[in-house]
N, C-alpha and C. Protein backbone atom coordinates (compact mmCIF):
# COMPACT_ATOMS: atom_id res chain seq x y z
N UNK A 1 -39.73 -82.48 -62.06
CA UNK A 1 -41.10 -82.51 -62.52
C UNK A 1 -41.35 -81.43 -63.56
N UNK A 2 -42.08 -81.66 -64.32
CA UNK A 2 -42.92 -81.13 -65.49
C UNK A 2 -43.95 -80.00 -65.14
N UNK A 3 -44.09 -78.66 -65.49
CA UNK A 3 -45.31 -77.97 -65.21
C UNK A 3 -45.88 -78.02 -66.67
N UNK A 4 -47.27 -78.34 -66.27
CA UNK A 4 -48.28 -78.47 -67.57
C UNK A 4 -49.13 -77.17 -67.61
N UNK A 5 -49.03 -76.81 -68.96
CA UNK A 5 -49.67 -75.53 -69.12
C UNK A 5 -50.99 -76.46 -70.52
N UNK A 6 -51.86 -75.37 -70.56
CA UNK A 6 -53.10 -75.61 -71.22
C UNK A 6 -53.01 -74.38 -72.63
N UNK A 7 -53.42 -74.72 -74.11
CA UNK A 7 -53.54 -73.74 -74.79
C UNK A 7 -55.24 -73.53 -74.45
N UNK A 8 -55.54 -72.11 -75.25
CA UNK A 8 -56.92 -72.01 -75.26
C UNK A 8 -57.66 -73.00 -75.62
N UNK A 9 -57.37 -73.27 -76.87
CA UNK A 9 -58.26 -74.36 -77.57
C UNK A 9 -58.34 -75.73 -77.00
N UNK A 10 -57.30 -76.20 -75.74
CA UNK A 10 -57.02 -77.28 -75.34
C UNK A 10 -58.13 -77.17 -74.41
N UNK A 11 -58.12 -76.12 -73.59
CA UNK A 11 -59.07 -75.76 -72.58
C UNK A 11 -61.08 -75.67 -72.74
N UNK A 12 -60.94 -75.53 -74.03
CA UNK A 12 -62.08 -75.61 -74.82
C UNK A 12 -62.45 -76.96 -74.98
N UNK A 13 -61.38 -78.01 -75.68
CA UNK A 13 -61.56 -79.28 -75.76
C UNK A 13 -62.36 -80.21 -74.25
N UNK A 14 -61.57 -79.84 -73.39
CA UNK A 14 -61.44 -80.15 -71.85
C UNK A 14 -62.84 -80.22 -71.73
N UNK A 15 -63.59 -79.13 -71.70
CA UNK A 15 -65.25 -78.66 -71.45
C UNK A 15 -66.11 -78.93 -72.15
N UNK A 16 -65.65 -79.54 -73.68
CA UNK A 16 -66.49 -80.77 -74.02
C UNK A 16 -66.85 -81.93 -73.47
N UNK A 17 -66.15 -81.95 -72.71
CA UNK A 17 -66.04 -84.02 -71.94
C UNK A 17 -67.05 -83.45 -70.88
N UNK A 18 -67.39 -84.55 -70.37
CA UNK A 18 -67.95 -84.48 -68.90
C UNK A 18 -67.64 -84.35 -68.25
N UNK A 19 -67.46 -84.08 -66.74
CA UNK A 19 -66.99 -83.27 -65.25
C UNK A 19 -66.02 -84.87 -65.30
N UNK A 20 -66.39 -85.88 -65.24
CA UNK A 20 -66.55 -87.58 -65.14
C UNK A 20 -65.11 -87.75 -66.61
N UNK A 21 -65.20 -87.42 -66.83
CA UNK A 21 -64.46 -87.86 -68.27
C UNK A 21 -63.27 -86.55 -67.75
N UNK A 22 -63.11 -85.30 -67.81
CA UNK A 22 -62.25 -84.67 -67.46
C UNK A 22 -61.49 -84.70 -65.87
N UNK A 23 -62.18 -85.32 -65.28
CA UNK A 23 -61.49 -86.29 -63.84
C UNK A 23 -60.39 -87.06 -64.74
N UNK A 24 -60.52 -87.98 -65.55
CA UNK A 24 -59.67 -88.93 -65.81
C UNK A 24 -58.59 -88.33 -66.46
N UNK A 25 -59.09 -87.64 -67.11
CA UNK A 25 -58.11 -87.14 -68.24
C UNK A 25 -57.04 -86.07 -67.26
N UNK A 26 -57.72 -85.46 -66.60
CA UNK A 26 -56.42 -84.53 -65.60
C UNK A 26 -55.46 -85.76 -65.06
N UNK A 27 -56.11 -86.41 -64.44
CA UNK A 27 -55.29 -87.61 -63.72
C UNK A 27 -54.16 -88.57 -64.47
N UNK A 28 -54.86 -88.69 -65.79
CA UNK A 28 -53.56 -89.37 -67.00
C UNK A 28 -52.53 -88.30 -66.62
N UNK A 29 -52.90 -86.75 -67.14
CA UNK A 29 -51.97 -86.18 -67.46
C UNK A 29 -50.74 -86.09 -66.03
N UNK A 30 -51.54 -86.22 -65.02
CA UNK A 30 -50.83 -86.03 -63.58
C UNK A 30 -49.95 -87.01 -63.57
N UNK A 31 -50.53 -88.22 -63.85
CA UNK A 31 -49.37 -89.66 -62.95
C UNK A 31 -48.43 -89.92 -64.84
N UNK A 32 -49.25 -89.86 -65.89
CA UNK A 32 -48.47 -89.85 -66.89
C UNK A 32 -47.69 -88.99 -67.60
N UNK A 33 -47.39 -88.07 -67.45
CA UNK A 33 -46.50 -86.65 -68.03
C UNK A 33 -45.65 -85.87 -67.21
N UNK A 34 -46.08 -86.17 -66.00
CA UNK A 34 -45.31 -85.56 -65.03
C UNK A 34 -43.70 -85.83 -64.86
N UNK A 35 -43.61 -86.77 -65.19
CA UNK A 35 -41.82 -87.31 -64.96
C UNK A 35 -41.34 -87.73 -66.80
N UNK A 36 -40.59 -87.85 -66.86
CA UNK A 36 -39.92 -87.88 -68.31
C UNK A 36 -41.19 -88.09 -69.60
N UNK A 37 -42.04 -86.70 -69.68
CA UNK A 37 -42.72 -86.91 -71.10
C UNK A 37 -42.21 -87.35 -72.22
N UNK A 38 -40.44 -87.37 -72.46
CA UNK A 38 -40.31 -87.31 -73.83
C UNK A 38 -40.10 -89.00 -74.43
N UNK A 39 -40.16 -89.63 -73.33
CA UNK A 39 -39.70 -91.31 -73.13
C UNK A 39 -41.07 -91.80 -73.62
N UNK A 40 -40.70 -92.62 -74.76
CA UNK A 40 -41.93 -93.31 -75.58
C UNK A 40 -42.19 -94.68 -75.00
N UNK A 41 -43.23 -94.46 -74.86
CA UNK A 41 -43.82 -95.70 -73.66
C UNK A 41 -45.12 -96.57 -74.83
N UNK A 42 -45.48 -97.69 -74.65
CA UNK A 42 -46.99 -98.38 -75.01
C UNK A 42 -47.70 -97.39 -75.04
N UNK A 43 -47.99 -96.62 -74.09
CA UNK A 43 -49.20 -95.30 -74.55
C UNK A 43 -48.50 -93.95 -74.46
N UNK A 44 -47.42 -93.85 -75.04
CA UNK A 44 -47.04 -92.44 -75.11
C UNK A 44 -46.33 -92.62 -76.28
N UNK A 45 -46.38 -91.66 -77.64
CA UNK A 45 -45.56 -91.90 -78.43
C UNK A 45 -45.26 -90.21 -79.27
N UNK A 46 -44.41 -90.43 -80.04
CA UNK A 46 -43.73 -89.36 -80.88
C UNK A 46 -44.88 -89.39 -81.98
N UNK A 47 -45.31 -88.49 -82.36
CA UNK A 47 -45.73 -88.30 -83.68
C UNK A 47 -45.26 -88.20 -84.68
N UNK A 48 -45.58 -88.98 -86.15
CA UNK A 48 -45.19 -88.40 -87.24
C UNK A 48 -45.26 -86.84 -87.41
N UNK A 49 -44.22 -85.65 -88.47
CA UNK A 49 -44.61 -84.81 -88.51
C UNK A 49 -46.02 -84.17 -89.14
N UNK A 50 -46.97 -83.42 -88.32
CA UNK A 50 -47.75 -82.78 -88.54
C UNK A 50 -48.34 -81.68 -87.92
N UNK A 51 -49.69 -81.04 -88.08
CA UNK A 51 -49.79 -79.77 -88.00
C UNK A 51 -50.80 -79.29 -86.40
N UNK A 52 -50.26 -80.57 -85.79
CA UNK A 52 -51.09 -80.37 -84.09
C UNK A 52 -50.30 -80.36 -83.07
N UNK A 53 -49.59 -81.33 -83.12
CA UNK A 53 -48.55 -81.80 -82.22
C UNK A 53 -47.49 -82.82 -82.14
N UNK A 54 -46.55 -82.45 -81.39
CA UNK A 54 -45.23 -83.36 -81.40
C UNK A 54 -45.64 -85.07 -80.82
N UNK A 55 -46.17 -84.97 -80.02
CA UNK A 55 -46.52 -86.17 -78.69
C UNK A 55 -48.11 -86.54 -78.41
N UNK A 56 -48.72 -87.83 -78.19
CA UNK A 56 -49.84 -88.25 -78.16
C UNK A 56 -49.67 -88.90 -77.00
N UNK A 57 -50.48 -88.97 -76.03
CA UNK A 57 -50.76 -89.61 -74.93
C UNK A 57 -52.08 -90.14 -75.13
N UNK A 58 -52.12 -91.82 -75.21
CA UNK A 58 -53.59 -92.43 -75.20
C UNK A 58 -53.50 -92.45 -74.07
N UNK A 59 -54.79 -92.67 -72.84
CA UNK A 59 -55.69 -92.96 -72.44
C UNK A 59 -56.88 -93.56 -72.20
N UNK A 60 -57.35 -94.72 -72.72
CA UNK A 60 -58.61 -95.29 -72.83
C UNK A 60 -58.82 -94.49 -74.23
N UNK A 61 -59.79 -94.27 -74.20
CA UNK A 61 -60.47 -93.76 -75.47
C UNK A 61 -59.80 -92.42 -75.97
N UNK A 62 -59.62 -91.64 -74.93
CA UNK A 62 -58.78 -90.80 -74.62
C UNK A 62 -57.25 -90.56 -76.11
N UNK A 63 -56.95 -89.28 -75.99
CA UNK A 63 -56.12 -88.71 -76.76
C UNK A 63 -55.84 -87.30 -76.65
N UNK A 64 -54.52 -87.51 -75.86
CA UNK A 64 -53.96 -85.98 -75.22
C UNK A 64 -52.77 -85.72 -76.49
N UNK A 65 -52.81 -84.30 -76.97
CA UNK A 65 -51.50 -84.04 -78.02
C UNK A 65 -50.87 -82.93 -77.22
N UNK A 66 -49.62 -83.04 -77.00
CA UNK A 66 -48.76 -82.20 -76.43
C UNK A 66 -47.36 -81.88 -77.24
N UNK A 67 -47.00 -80.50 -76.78
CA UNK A 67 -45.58 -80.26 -77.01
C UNK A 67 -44.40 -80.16 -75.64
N UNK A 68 -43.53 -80.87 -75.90
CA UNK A 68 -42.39 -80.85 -74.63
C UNK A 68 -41.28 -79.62 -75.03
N UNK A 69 -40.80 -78.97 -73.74
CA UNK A 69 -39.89 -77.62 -73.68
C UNK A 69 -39.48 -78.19 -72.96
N UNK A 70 -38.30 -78.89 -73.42
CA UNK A 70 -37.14 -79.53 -72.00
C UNK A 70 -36.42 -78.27 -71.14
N UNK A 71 -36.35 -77.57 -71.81
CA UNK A 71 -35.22 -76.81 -71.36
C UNK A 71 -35.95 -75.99 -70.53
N UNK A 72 -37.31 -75.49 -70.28
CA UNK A 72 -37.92 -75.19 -69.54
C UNK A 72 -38.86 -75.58 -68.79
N UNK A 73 -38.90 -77.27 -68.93
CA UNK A 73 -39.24 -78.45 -68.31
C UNK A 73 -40.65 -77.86 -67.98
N UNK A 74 -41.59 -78.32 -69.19
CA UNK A 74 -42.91 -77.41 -69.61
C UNK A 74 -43.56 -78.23 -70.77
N UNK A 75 -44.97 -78.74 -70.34
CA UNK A 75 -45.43 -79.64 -71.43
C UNK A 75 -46.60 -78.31 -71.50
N UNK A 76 -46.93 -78.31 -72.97
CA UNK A 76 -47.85 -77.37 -73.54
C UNK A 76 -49.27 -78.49 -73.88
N UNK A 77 -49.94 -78.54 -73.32
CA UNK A 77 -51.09 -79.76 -74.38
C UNK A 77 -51.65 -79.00 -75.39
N UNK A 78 -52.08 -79.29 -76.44
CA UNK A 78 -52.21 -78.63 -77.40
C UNK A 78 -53.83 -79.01 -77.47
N UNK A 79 -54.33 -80.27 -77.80
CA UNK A 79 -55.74 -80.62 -77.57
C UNK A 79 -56.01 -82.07 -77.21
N UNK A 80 -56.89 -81.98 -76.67
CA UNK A 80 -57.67 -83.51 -76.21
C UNK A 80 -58.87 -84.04 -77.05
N UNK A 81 -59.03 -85.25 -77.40
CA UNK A 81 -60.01 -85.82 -78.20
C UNK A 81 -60.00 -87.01 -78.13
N UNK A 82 -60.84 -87.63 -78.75
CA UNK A 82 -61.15 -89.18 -78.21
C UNK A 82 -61.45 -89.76 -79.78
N UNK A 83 -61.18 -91.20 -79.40
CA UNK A 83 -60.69 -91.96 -80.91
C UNK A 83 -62.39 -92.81 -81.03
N UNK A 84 -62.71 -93.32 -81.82
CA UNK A 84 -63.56 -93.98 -81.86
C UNK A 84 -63.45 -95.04 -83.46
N UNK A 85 -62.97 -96.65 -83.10
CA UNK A 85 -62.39 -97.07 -84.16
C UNK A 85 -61.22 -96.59 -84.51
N UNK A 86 -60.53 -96.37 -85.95
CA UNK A 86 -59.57 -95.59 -86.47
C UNK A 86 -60.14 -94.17 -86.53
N UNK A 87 -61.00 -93.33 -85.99
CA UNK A 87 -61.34 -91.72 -86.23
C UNK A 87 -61.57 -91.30 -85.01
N UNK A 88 -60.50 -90.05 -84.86
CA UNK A 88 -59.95 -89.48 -84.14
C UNK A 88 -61.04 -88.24 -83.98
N UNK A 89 -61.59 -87.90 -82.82
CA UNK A 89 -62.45 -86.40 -82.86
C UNK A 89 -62.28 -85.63 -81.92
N UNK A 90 -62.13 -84.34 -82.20
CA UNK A 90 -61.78 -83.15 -80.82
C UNK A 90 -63.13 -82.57 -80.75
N UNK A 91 -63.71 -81.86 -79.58
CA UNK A 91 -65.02 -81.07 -79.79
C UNK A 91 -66.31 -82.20 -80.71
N UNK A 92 -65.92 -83.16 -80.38
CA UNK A 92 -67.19 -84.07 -81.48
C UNK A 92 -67.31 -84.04 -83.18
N UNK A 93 -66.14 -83.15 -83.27
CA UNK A 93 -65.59 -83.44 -85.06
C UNK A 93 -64.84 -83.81 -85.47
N UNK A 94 -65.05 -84.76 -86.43
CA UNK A 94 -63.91 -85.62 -87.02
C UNK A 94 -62.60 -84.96 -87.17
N UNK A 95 -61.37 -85.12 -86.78
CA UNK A 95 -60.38 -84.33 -86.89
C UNK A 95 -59.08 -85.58 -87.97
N UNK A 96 -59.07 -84.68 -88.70
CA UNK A 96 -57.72 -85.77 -89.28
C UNK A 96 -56.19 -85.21 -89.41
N UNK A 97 -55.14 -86.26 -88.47
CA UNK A 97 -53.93 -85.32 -88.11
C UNK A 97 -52.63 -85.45 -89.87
């Protein structure tokens, strides 16, 4: 198993959502990341290179970005945000990756 650690800013993201909305989102990360993060699934994929993160986990509306440390079998989430259409927003601002 995987230990999931939180950056600041991820933790910030988190406390935007609702008590209701961050229920779900812990729970993706629990039953979905916990056993082989790096395996690209329908809702788990590799990112093109850019300047947030390696890995995207959808969720419903949902959008978890993480980095994987195999070797210390350690997912970092970097931030959470939610898509609406094609536009992607963390904290309720348009974010473009």
């Amino acid at each position: 198993m995987y230990e999931i650690e939180f950056t600041p800013d991820s933790i910030k993201d988190l406390r935007w959502f609702t008590k209701r909305d961050r229920k779900q989102i812990m729970a993706a990360l629990e039953s979905r990341l916990s056993h082989e993060p790096t395996v690209e699934t329908r809702n788990r994929k590799r990112l093109r290179p850019n300047r947030l993160a390696e890995w995207e986990l959808r969720w419903g509306g949902f959008r978890i970005f993480f980095d994987v440390k195999e070797e210390d079998r350690l997912i970092n989430i970097i931030a959470v945000g939610y898509k609406e259409g094609s536009r992607l927003f963390i904290r309720g601002k348009e974010y473009e990756l």
